[in-house]
PDB file of N, CA and C in Angstrom:
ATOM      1  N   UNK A   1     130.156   5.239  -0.992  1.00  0.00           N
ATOM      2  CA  UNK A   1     129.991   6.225   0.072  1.00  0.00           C
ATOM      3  C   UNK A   1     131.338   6.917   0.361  1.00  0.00           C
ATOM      4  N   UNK A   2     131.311   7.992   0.452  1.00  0.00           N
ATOM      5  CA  UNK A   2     132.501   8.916   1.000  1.00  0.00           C
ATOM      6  C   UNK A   2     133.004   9.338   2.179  1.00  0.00           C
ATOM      7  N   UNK A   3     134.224   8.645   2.203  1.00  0.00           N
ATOM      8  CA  UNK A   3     134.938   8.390   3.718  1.00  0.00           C
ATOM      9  C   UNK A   3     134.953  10.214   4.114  1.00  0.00           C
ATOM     10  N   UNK A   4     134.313  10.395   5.306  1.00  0.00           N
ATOM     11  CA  UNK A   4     134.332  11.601   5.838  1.00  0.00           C
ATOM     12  C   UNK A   4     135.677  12.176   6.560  1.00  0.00           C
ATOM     13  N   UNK A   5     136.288  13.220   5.985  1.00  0.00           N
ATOM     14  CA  UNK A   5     137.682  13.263   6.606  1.00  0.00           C
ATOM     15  C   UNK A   5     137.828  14.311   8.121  1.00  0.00           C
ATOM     16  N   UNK A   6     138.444  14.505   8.631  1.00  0.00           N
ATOM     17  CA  UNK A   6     138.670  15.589   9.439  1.00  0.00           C
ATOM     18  C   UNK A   6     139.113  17.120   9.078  1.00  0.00           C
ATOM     19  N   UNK A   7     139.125  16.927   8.005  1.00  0.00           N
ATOM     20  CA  UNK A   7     139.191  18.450   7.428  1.00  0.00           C
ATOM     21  C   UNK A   7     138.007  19.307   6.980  1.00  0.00           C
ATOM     22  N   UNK A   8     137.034  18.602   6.669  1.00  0.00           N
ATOM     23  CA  UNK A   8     135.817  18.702   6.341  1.00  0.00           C
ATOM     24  C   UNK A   8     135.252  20.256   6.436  1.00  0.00           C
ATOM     25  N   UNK A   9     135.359  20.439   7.840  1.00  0.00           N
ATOM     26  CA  UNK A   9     135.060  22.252   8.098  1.00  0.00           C
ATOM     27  C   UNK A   9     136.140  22.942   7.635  1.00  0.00           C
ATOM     28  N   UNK A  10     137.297  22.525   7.589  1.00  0.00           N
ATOM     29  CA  UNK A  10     138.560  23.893   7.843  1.00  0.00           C
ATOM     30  C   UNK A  10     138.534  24.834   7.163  1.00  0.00           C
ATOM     31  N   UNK A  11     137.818  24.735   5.790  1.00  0.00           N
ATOM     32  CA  UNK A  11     137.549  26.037   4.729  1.00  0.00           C
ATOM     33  C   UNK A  11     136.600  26.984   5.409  1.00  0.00           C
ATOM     34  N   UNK A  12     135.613  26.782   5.819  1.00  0.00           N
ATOM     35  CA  UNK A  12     134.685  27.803   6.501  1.00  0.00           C
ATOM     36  C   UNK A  12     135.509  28.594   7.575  1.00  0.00           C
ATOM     37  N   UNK A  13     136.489  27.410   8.244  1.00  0.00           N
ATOM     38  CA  UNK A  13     136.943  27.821   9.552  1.00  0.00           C
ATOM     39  C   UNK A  13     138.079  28.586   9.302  1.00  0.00           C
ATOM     40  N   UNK A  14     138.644  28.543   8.131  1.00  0.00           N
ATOM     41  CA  UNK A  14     139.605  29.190   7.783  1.00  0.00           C
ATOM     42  C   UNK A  14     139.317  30.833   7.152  1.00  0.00           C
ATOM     43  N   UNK A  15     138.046  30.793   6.279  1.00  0.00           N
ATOM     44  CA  UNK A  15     137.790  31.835   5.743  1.00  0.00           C
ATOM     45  C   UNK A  15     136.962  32.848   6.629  1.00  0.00           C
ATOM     46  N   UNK A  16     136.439  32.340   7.884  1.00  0.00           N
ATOM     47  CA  UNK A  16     135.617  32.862   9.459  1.00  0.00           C
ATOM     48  C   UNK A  16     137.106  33.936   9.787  1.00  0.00           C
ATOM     49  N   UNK A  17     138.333  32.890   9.919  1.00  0.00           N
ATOM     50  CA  UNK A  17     139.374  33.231  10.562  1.00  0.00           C
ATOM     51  C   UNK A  17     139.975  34.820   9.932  1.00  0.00           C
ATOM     52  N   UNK A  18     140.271  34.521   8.619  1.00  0.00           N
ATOM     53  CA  UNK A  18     140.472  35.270   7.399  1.00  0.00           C
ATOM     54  C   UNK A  18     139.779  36.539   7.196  1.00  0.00           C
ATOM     55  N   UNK A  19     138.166  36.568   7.708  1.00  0.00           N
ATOM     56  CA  UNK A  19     137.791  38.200   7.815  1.00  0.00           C
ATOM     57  C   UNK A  19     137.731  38.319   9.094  1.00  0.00           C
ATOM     58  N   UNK A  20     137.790  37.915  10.401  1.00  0.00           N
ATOM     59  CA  UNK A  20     138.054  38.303  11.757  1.00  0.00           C
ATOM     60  C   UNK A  20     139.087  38.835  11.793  1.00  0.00           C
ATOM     61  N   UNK A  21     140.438  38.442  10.957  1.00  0.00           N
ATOM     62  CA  UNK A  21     141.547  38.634  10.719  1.00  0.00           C
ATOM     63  C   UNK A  21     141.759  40.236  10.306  1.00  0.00           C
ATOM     64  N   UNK A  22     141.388  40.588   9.071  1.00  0.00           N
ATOM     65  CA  UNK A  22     140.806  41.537   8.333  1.00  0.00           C
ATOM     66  C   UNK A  22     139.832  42.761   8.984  1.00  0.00           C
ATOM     67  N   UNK A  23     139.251  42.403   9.621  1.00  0.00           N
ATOM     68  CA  UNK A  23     138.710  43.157  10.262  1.00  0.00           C
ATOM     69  C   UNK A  23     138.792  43.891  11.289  1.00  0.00           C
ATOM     70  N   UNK A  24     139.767  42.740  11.872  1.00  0.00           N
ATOM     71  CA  UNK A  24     140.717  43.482  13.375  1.00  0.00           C
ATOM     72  C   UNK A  24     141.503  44.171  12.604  1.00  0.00           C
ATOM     73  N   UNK A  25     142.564  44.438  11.341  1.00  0.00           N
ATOM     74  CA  UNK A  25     143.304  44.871  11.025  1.00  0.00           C
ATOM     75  C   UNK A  25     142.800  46.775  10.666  1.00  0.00           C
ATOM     76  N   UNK A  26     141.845  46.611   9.869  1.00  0.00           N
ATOM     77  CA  UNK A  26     140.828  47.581   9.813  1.00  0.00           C
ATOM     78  C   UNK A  26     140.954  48.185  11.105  1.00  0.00           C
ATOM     79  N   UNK A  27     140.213  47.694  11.776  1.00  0.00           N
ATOM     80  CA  UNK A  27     139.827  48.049  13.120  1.00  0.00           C
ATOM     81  C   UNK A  27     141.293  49.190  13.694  1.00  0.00           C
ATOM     82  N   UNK A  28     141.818  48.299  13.687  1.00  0.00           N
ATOM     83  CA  UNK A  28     143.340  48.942  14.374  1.00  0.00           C
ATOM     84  C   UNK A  28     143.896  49.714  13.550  1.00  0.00           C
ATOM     85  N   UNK A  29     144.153  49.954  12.167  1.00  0.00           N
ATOM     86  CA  UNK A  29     144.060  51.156  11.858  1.00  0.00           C
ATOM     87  C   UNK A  29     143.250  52.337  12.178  1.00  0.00           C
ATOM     88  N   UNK A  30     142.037  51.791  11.685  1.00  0.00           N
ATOM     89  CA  UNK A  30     141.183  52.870  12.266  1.00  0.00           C
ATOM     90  C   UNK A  30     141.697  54.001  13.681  1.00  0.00           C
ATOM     91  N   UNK A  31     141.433  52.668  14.549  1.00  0.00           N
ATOM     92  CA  UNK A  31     141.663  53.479  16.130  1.00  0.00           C
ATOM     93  C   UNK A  31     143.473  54.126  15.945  1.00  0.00           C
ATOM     94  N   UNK A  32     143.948  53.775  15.412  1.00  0.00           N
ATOM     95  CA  UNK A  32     145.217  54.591  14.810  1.00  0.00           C
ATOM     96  C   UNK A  32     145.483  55.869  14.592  1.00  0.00           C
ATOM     97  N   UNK A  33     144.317  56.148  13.407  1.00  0.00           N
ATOM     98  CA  UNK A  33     143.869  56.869  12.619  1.00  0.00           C
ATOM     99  C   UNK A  33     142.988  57.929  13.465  1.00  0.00           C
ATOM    100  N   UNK A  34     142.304  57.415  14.187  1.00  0.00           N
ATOM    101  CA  UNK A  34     141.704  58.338  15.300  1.00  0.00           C
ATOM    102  C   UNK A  34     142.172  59.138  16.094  1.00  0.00           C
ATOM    103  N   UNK A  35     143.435  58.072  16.704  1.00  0.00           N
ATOM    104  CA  UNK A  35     143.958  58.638  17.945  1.00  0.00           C
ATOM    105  C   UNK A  35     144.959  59.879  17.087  1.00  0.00           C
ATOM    106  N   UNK A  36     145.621  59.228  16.276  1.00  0.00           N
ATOM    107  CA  UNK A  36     146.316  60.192  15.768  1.00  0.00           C
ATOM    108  C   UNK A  36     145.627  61.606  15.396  1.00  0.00           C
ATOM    109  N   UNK A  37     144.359  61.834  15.368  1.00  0.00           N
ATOM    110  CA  UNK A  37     143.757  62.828  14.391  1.00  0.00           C
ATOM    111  C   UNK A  37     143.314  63.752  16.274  1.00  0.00           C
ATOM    112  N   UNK A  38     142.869  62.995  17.244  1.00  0.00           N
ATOM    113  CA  UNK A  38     142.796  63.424  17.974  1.00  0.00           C
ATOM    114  C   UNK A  38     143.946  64.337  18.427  1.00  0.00           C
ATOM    115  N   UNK A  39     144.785  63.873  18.694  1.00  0.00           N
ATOM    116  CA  UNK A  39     146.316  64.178  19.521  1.00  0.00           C
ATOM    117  C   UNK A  39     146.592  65.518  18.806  1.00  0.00           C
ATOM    118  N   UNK A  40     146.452  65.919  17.280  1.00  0.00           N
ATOM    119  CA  UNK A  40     146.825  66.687  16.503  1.00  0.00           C
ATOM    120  C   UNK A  40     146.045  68.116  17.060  1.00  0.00           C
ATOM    121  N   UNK A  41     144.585  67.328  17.214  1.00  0.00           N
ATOM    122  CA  UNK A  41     143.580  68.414  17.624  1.00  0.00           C
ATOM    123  C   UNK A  41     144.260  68.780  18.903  1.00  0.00           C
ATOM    124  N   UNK A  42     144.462  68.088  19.999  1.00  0.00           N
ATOM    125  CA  UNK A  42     144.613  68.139  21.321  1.00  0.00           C
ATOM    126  C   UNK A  42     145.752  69.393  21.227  1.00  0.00           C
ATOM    127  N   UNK A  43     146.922  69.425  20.578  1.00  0.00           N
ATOM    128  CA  UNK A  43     148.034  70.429  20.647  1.00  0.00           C
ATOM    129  C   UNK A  43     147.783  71.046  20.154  1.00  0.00           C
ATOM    130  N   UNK A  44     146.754  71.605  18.574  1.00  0.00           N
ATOM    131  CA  UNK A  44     146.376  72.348  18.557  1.00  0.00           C
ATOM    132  C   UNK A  44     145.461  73.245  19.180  1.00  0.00           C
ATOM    133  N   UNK A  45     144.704  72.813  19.867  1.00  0.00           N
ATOM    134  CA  UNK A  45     143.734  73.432  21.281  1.00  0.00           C
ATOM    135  C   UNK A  45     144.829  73.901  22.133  1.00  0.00           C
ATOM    136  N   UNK A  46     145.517  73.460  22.442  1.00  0.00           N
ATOM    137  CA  UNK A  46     146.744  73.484  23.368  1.00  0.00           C
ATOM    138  C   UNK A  46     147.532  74.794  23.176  1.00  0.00           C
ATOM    139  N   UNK A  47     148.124  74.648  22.244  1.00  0.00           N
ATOM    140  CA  UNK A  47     149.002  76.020  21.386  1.00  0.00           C
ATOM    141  C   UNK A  47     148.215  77.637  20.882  1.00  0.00           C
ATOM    142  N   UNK A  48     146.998  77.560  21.593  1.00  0.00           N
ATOM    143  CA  UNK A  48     145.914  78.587  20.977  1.00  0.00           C
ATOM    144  C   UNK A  48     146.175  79.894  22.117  1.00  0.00           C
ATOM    145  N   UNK A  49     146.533  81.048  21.808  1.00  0.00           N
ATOM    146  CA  UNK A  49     146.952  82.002  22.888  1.00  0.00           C
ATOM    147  C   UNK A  49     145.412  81.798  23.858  1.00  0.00           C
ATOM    148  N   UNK A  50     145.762  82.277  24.942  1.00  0.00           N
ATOM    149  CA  UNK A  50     144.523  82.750  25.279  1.00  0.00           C
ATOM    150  C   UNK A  50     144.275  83.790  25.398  1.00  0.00           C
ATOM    151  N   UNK A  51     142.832  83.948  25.646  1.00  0.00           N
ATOM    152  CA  UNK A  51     141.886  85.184  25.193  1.00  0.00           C
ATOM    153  C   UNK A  51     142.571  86.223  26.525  1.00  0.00           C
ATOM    154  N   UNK A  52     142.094  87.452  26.243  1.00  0.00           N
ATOM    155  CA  UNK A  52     143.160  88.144  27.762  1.00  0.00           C
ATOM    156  C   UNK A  52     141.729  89.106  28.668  1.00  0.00           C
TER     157      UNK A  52
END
Protein backbone atom coordinates (compact mmCIF):
# COMPACT_ATOMS: atom_id res chain seq x y z
CA UNK A 1 0.00 0.00 0.00
CA UNK A 2 1.19 3.53 -0.72
CA UNK A 3 2.11 5.82 2.03
CA UNK A 4 -0.05 8.93 1.09
CA UNK A 5 2.14 12.06 1.17
CA UNK A 6 1.20 15.70 1.68
CA UNK A 7 2.03 16.78 -1.58
CA UNK A 8 -0.41 14.78 -3.22
CA UNK A 9 -2.58 17.85 -4.67
CA UNK A 10 0.22 20.46 -5.24
CA UNK A 11 0.40 19.71 -9.08
CA UNK A 12 -3.25 20.59 -9.72
CA UNK A 13 -2.75 23.36 -7.17
CA UNK A 14 0.10 24.54 -8.77
CA UNK A 15 -1.01 24.37 -12.40
CA UNK A 16 -4.84 26.15 -11.05
CA UNK A 17 -2.20 28.76 -9.75
CA UNK A 18 -0.17 28.90 -13.10
CA UNK A 19 -3.24 29.90 -15.44
CA UNK A 20 -4.90 32.30 -12.77
CA UNK A 21 -1.47 33.57 -12.96
CA UNK A 22 -1.55 33.88 -16.78
CA UNK A 23 -4.58 35.10 -17.05
CA UNK A 24 -4.39 38.00 -14.73
CA UNK A 25 -1.33 38.84 -16.75
CA UNK A 26 -3.42 38.87 -20.00
CA UNK A 27 -5.93 40.58 -18.29
CA UNK A 28 -3.68 43.52 -17.31
CA UNK A 29 -2.31 43.97 -20.42
CA UNK A 30 -5.32 44.04 -21.95
CA UNK A 31 -6.85 46.84 -19.64
CA UNK A 32 -3.39 48.52 -20.56
CA UNK A 33 -3.96 48.23 -23.94
CA UNK A 34 -7.38 49.73 -23.60
CA UNK A 35 -6.74 52.46 -21.53
CA UNK A 36 -4.00 53.41 -23.60
CA UNK A 37 -6.07 53.26 -26.93
CA UNK A 38 -8.70 55.23 -25.11
CA UNK A 39 -6.55 58.24 -23.83
CA UNK A 40 -5.18 58.51 -27.53
CA UNK A 41 -8.84 58.82 -28.67
CA UNK A 42 -9.65 61.18 -25.74
CA UNK A 43 -6.84 63.96 -27.07
CA UNK A 44 -7.65 63.34 -30.19
CA UNK A 45 -11.42 64.38 -29.66
CA UNK A 46 -9.83 66.98 -27.63
CA UNK A 47 -7.45 68.66 -30.28
CA UNK A 48 -10.42 68.76 -33.01
CA UNK A 49 -11.10 72.66 -33.88
CA UNK A 50 -14.47 73.38 -33.29
CA UNK A 51 -17.17 73.78 -35.62
CA UNK A 52 -17.87 77.84 -35.67
Amino acid sequence: MKKKSCNEGDPYLYKWYLELGMSMKKLTILLYLLSCSIESVAQDFCSLPEPK
